[in-house]
C-alpha atoms as a PDB file:
ATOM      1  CA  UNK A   1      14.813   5.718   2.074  1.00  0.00           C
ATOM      2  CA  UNK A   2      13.233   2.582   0.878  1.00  0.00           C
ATOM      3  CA  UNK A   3      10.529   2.450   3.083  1.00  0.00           C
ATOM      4  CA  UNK A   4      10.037   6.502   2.497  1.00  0.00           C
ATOM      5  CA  UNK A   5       9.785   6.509  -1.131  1.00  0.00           C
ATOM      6  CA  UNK A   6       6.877   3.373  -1.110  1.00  0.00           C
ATOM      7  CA  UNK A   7       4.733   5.322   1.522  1.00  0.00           C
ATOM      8  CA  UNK A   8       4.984   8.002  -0.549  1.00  0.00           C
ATOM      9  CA  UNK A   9       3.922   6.248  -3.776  1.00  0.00           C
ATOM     10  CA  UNK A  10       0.769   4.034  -1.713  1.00  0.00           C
ATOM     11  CA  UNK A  11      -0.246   7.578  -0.271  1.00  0.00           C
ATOM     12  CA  UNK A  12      -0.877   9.607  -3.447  1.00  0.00           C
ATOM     13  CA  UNK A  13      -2.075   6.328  -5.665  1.00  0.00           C
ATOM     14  CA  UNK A  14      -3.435   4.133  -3.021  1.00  0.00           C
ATOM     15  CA  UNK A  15      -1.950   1.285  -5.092  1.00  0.00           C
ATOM     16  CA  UNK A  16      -1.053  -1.695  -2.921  1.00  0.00           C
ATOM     17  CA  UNK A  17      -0.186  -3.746  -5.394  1.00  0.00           C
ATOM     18  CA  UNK A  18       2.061  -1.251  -7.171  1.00  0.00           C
ATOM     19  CA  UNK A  19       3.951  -0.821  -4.038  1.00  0.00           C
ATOM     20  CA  UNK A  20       3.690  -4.498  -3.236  1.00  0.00           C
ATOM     21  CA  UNK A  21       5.367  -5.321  -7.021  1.00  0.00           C
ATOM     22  CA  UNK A  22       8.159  -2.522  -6.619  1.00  0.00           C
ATOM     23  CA  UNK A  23       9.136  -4.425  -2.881  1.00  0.00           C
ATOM     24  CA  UNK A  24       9.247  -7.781  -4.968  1.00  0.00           C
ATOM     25  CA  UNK A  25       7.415  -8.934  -1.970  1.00  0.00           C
ATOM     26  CA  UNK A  26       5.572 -12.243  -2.906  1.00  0.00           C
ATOM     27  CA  UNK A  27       2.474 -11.992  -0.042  1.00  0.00           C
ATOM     28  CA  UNK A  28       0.365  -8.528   0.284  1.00  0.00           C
ATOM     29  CA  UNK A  29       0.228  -9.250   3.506  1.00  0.00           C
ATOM     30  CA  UNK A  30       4.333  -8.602   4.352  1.00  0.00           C
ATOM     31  CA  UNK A  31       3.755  -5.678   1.822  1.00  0.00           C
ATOM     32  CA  UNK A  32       1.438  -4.305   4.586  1.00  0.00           C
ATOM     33  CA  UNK A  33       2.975  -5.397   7.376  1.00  0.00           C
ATOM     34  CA  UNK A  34       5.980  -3.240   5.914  1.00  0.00           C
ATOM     35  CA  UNK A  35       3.723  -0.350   5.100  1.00  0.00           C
ATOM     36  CA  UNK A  36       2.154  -0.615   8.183  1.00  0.00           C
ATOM     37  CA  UNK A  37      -1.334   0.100   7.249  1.00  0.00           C
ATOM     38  CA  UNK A  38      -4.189  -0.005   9.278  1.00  0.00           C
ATOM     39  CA  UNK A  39      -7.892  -1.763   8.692  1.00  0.00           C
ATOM     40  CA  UNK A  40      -8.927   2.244   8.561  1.00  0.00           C
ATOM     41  CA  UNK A  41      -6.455   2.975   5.676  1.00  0.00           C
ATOM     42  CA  UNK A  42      -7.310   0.461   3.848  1.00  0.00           C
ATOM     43  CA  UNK A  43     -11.806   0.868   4.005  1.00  0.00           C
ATOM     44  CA  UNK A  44     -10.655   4.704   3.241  1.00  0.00           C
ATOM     45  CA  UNK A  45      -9.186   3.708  -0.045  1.00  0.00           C
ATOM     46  CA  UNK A  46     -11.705   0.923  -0.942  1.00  0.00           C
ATOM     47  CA  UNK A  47     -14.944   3.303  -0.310  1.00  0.00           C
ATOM     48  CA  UNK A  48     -12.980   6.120  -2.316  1.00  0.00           C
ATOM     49  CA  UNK A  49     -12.619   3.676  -5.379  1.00  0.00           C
ATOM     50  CA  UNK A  50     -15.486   3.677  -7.598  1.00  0.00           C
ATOM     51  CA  UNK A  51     -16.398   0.533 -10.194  1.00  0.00           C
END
């Protein structure tokens, strides 16, 4: 369920860092690795941000 419910969040808010903070995982990279997202996820979600 734990792994469910932070997919769930990173797919509507595209939020890594959220997810990575509510894992209490120290490295983005493990909160990735856990996520599993791809290179392709995450240029989606980077060209879809505007600044």
């Amino acid at each position: 369920m734990r792994r469910t419910k932070v997919a769930q969040i990173y797919k509507k808010t595209g939020n890594l860092r959220a997810v990575q903070l509510l894992l209490g995982h120290t490295k983005m990279d493990s909160t990735v690795r856990y996520l599993g997202v791809d290179l392709e996820d995450a240029l989606s979600i980077s060209e879809s941000v505007e600044i």
